[in-house]
Protein backbone atom coordinates (compact mmCIF):
# COMPACT_ATOMS: atom_id res chain seq x y z
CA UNK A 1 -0.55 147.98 82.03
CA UNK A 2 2.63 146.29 83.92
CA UNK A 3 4.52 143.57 82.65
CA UNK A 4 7.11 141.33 84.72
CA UNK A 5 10.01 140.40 82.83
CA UNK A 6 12.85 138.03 83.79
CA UNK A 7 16.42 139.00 84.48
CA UNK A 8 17.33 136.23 82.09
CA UNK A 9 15.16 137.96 79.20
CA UNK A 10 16.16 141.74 80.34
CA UNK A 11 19.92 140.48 79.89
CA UNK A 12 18.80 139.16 76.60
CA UNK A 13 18.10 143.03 75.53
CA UNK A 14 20.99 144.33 77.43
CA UNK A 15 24.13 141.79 76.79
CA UNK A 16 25.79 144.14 74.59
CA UNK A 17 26.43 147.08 77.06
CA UNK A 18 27.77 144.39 79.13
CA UNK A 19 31.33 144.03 79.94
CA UNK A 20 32.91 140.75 77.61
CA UNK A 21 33.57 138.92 81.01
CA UNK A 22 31.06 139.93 83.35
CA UNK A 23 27.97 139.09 80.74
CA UNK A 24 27.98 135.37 81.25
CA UNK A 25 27.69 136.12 85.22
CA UNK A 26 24.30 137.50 85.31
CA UNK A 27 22.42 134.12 83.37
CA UNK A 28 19.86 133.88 86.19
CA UNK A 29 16.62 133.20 86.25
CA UNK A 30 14.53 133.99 88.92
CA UNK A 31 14.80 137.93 89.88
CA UNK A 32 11.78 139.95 88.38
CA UNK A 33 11.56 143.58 87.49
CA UNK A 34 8.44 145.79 87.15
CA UNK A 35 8.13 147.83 83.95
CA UNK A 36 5.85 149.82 82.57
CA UNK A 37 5.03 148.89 79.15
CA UNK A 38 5.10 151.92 77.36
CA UNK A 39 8.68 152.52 79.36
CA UNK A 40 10.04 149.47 78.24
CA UNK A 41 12.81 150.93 75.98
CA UNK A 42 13.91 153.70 78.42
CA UNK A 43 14.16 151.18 80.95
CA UNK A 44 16.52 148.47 79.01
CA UNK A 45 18.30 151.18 77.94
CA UNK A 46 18.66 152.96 81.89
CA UNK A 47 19.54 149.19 82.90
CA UNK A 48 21.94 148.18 80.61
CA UNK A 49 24.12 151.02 81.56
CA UNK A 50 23.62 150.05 85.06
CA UNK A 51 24.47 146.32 84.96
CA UNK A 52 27.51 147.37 82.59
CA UNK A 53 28.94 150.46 85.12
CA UNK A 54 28.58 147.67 88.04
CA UNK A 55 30.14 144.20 86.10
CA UNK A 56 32.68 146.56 85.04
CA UNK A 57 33.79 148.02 88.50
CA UNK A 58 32.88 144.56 90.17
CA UNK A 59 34.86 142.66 87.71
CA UNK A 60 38.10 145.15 87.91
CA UNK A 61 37.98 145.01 91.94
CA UNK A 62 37.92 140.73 91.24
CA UNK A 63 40.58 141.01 88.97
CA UNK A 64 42.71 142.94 91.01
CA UNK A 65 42.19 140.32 94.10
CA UNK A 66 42.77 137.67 91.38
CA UNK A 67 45.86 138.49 89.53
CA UNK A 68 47.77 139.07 92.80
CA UNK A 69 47.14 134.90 93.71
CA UNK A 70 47.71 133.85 89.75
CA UNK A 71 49.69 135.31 86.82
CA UNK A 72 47.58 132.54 84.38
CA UNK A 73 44.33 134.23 85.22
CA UNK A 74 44.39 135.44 81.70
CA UNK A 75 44.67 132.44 79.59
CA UNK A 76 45.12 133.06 76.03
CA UNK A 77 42.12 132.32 73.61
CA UNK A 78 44.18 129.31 71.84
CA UNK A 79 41.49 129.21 68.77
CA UNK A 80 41.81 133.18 67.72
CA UNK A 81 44.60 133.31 64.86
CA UNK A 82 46.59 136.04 63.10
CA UNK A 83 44.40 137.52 60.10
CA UNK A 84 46.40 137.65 56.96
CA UNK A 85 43.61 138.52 54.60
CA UNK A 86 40.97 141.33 55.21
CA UNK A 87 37.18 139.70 55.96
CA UNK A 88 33.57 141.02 57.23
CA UNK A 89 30.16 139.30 57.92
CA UNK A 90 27.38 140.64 59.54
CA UNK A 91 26.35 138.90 62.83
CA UNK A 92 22.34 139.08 63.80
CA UNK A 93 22.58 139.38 67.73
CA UNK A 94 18.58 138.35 67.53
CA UNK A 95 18.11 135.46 70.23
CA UNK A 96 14.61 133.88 71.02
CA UNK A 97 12.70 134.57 74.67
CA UNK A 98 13.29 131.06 76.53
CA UNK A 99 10.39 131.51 78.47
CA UNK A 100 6.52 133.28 78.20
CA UNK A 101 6.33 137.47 78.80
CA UNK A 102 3.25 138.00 81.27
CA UNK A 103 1.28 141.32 81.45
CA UNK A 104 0.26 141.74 85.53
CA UNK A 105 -3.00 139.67 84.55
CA UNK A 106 -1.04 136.47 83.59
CA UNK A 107 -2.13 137.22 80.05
CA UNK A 108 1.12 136.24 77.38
CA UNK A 109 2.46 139.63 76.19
CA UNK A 110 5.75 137.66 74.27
CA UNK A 111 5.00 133.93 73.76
CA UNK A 112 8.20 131.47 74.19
CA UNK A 113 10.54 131.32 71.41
CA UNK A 114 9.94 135.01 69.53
CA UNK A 115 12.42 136.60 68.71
CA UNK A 116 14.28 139.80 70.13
CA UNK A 117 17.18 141.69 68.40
CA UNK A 118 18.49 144.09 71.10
CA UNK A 119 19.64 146.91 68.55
CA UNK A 120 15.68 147.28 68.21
CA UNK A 121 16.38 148.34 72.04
CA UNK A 122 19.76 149.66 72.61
CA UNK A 123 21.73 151.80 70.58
CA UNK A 124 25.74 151.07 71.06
CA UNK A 125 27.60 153.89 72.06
CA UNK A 126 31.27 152.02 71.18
CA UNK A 127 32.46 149.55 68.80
CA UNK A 128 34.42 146.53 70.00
CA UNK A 129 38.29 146.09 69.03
CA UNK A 130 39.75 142.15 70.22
CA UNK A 131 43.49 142.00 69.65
CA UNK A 132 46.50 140.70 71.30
CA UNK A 133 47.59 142.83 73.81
CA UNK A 134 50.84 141.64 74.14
CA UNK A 135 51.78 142.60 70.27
CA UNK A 136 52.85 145.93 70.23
CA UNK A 137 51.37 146.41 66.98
CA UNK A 138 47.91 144.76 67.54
CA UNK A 139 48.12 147.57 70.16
CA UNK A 140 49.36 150.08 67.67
CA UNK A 141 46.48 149.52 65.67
CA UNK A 142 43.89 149.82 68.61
CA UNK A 143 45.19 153.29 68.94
CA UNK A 144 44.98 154.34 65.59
CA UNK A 145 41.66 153.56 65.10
CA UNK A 146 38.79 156.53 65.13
CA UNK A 147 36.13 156.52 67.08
CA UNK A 148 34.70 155.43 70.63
CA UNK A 149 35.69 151.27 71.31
CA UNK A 150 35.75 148.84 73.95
CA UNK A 151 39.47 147.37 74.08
CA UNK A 152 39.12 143.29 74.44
CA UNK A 153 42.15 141.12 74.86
CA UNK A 154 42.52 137.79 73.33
CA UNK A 155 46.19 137.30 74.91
CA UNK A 156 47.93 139.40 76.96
CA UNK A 157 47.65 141.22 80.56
CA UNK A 158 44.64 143.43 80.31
CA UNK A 159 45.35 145.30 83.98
CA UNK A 160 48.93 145.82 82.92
CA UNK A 161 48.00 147.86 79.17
CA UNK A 162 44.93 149.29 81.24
CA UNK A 163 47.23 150.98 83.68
CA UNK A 164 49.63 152.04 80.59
CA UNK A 165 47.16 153.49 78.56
CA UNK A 166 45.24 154.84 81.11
CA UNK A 167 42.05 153.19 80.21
CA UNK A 168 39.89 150.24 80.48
CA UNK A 169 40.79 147.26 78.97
CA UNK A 170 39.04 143.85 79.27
CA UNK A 171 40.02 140.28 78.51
CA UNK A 172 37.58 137.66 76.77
CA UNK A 173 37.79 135.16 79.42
CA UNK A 174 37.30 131.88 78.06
CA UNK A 175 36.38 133.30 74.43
CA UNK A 176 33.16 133.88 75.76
CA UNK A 177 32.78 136.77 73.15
CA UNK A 178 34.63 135.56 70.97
CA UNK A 179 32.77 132.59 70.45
CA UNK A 180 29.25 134.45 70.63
CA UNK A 181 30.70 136.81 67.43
CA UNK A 182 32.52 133.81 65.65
CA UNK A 183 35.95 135.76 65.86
CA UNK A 184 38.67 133.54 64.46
CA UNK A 185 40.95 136.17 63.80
CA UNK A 186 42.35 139.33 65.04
CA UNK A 187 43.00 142.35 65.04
CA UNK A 188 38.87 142.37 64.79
CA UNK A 189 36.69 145.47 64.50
CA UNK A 190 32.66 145.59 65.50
CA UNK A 191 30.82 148.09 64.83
CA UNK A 192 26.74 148.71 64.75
CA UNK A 193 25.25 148.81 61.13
CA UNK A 194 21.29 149.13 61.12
CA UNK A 195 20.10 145.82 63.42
CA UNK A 196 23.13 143.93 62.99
CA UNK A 197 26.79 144.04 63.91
CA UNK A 198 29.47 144.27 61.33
CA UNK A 199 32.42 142.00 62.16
CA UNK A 200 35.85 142.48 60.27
CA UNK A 201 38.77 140.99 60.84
CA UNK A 202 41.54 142.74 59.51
CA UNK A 203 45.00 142.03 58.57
CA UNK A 204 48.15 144.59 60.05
CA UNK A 205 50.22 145.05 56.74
CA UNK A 206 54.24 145.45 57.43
CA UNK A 207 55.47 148.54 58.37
CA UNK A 208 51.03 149.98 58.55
CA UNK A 209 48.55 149.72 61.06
């Protein structure tokens, strides 16, 4: 049996490979993809990594066109404040299908409105650090931490740390992401924990990271 399912619903599964600024690009509606049902997983999994390799090098060849016409491009998110006190929630990235999942017959596989958690699809192979990059110890503190993240800038220049550090670095444009993970203060740490993502927001104590 086939199924056709949505770009919209596909991105649904997939937003957290995606790069923080490059997600919100690819709400479309529309574009179909042919899967085989009982390859569903592999291919979310084979097509997350592909949508997140090409935002990422799509968005860093913009960025570079970009930040040559305006220095502002990376506008600080105003709402994100210093943490002074250590705190964690879990965040359940489940979202309901907006429209009906048809098998190849027209038959409804997935009505409207169930409800997908993408960890029941994707496996993250990184945590998420947002931090200031212009704070050399918000910065100091990225370093030290263990583990495989994805660097995300709530101020600061993210091409300018990215060609210090000699790796990628993103900015959340807008607060897109941090907005979706109801970040109000940074440093912040994700990480996956079962079928949910554990958010903490930690506090850089004087003279520690």
């Amino acid at each position: 049996m086939r199924l056709v399912i949505s770009q919209r619903i596909l991105l649904a599964l997939t937003a957290l490979s995606l790069s923080p600024i490059e997600a919100k690009d690819f709400g479309i509606q529309g574009q179909t993809f042919p899967i085989e049902e009982q390859n569903l997983k592999k291919v979310l999994q084979e097509k997350g990594k592909h949508l997140s390799q090409e935002g990422m090098e799509k968005h860093a060849k913009l960025l570079g066109e970009k930040i040559q016409e305006k220095e502002t491009l990376f506008k600080k998110v105003s709402w994100v404040k210093e943490a002074t006190h250590y705190s964690s929630f879990f965040y359940d990235p489940s979202t309901s299908l907006e429209e009906d999942v048809l098998d190849a017959e027209g038959k409804v596989l997935f009505s409207k409105g169930t409800k997908i958690n993408p960890l029941d699809h994707v496996t993250l192979d990184s945590g998420l650090l947002f931090f200031d990059g212009s704070n050399p110890k918000h910065i100091q503190w990225a370093e030290s931490q263990t583990g495989e993240f994805k660097w995300i800038l709530t101020n600061g220049n993210p091409l300018k740390l990215q060609e210090e550090k000699e790796r990628p670095v993103f900015f959340d444009q807008g607060g897109f992401y941090s907005k979706k993970f109801r970040i109000k203060k940074i440093p912040c740490r994700i990480i996956q924990k079962g079928k949910a993502l554990l958010v903490e927001e930690i506090p850089i104590k004087e003279g520690k990271v």
